[in-house]
Protein backbone atom coordinates (compact mmCIF):
# COMPACT_ATOMS: atom_id res chain seq x y z
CA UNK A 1 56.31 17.04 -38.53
CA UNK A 2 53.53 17.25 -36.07
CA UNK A 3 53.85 16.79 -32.33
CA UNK A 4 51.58 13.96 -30.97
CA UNK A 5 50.69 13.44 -27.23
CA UNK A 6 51.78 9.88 -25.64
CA UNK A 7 49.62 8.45 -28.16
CA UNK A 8 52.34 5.90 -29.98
CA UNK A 9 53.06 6.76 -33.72
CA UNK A 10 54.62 4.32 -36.22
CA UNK A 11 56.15 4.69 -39.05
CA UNK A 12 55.71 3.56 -42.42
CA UNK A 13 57.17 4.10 -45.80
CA UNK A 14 54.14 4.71 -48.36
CA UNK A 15 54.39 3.64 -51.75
CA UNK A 16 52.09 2.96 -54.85
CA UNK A 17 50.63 -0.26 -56.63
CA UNK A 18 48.13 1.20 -59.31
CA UNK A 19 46.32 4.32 -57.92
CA UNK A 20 46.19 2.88 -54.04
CA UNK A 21 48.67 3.88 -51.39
CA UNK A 22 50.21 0.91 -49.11
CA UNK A 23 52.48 1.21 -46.03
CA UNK A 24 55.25 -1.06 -45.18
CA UNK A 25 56.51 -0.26 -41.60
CA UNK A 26 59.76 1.58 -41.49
CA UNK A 27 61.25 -0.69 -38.61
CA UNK A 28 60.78 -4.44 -41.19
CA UNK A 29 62.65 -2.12 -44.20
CA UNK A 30 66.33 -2.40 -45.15
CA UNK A 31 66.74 -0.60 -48.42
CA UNK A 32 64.83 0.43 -51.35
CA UNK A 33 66.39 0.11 -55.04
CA UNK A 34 65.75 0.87 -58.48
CA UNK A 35 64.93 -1.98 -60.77
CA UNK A 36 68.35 -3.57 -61.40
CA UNK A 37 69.02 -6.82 -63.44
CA UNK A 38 66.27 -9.39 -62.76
CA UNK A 39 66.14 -13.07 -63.05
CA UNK A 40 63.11 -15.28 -63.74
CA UNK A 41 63.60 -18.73 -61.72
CA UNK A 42 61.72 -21.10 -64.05
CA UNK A 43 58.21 -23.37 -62.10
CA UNK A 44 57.76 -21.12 -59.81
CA UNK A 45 55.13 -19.19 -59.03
CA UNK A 46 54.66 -15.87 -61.29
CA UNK A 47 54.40 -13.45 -58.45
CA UNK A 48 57.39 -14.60 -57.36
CA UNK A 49 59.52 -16.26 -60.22
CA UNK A 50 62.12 -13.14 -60.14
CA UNK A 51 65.73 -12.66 -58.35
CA UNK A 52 68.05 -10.22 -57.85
CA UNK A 53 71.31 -9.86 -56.71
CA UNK A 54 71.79 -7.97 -53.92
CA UNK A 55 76.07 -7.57 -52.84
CA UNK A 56 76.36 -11.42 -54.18
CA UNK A 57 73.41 -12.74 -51.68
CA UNK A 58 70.06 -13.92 -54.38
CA UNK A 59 67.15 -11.88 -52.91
CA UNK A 60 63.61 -13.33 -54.45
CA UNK A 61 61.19 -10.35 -55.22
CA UNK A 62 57.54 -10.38 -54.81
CA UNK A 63 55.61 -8.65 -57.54
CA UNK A 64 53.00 -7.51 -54.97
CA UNK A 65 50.55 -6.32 -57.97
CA UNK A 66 50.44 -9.45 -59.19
CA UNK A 67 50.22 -11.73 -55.80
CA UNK A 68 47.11 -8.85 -55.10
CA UNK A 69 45.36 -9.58 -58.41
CA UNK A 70 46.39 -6.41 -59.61
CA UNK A 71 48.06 -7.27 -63.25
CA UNK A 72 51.67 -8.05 -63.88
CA UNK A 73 54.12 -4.84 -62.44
CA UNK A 74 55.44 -2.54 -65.27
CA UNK A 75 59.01 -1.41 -65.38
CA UNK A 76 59.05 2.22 -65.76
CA UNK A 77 61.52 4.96 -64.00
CA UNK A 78 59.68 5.21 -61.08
CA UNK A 79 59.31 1.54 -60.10
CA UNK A 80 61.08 0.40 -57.25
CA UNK A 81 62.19 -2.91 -55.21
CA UNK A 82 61.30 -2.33 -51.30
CA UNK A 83 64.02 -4.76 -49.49
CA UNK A 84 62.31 -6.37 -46.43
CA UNK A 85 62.78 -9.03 -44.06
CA UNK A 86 59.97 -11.33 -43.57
CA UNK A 87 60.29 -12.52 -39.16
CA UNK A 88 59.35 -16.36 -38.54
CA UNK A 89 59.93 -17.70 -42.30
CA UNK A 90 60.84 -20.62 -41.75
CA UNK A 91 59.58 -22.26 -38.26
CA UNK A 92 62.53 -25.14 -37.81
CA UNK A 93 64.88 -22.22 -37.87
CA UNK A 94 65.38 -19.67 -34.53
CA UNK A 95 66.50 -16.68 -36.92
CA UNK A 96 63.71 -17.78 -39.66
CA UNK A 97 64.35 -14.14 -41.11
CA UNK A 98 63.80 -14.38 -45.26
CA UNK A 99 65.09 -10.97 -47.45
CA UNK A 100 63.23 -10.56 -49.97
CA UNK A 101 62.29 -7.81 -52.17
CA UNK A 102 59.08 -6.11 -53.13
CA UNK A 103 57.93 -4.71 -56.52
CA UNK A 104 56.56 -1.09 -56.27
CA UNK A 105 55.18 1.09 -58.96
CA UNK A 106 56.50 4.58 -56.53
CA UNK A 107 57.82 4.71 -53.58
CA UNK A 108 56.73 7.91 -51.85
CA UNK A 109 57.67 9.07 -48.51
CA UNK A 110 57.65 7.98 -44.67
CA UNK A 111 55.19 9.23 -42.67
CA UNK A 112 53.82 8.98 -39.26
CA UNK A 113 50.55 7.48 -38.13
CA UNK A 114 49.49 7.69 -34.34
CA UNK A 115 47.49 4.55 -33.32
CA UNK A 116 43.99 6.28 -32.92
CA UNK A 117 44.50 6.87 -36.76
CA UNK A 118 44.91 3.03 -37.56
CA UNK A 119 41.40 1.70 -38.57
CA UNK A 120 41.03 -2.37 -38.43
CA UNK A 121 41.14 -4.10 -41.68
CA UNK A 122 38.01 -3.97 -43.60
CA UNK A 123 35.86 -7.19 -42.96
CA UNK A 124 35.16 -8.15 -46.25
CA UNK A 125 33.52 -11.82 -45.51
CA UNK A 126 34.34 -15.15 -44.23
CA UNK A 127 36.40 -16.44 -47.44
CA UNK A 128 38.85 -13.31 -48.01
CA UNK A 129 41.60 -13.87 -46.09
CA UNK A 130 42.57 -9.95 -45.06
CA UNK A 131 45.41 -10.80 -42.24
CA UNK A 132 48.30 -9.34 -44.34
CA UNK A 133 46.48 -5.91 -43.69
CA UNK A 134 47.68 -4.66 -40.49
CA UNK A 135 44.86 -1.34 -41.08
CA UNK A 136 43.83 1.44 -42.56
CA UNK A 137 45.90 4.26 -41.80
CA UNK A 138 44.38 7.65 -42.25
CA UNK A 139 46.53 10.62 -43.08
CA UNK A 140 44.06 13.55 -43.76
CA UNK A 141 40.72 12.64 -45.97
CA UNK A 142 42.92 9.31 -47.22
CA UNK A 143 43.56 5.82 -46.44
CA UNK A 144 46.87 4.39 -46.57
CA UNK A 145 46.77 0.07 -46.54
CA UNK A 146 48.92 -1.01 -44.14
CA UNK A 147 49.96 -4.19 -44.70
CA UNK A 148 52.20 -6.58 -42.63
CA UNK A 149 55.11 -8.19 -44.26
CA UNK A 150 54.72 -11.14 -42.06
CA UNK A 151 51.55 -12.14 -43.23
CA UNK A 152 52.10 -11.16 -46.42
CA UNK A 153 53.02 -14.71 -47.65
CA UNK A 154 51.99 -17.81 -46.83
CA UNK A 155 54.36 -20.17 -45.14
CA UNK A 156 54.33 -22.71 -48.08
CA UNK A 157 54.82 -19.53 -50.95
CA UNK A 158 58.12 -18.90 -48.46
CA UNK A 159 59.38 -21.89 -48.39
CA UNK A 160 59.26 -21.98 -52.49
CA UNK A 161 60.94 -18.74 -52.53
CA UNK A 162 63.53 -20.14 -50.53
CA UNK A 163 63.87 -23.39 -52.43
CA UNK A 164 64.29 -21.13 -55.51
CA UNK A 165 66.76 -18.72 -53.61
CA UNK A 166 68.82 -21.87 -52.92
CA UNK A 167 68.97 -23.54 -56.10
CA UNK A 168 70.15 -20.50 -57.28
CA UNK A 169 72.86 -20.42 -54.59
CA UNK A 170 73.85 -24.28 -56.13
């Protein structure tokens, strides 16, 4: 690992969807799994119609490939679930925190990205909404998205994750 100056670094566990590298920061992630046995929650929406359990607690899982436009995520060996915790889900709660889980095609390693090396999203136009993208990170001649798990869903595709998560819970 490099030394940096008082510039601040984050970190952020990269990982694949297709051929592009995404970064999740290290401090929002609480595990990462391999695939175990899913379950499809019936009318809800297909980027997010799957469960797992996690130690007896349902944890919804985001196919992030899918949500992106991206095609449906394959299971192979080297697809993974990145655990999470999305802050403010639900705004008539203080805690609001939602687990939920996150479809990868590879999880690949944590590294560190000083501030000067975080690019602002791309500004695409007025009708793509690019919040969930914290940056670009740049690590050598490469760009790593950075997105932000808070942002990543909508407050209304939450609270149907959570309506599933409950009725499951029933």
């Amino acid at each position: 690992m490099q030394t940096h100056s008082s510039e601040n670094v984050r970190q952020y566990l990269t990982f694949l969807l297709g051929a592009e590298v995404y970064g999740l920061e290290v401090i929002h992630i609480k595990e990462v799994l391999g695939v175990p046995r899913i379950t499809r929650v019936p009318r809800m929406p297909e980027y997010m119609s799957r469960v797992i359990n996690l130690r007896g607690n349902v944890v919804p899982v985001l196919d992030v490939r899918q949500k992106f436009g991206l095609g449906v995520t394959k299971m192979t060996e080297n697809t993974s679930i990145i655990v999470t915790e999305v802050a403010n889900a639900f705004h008539d709660d203080e805690s609001g925190t939602l687990t939920i889980g996150l479809f990868s095609d590879g999880v690949q390693e944590v590294v560190d990205i000083t501030e000067g090396n975080i690019e602002p999203p791309p500004r695409i136009g007025v009708s793509i909404d690019t919040s969930f993208i914290d940056g670009m990170g740049k690590i050598g001649d490469s760009f790593v998205i950075l997105l932000n798990i808070d942002k990543l869903l909508s407050g209304q595709e939450l609270l149907a994750g959570a309506e599933g998560e409950e009725k499951q819970n029933a």
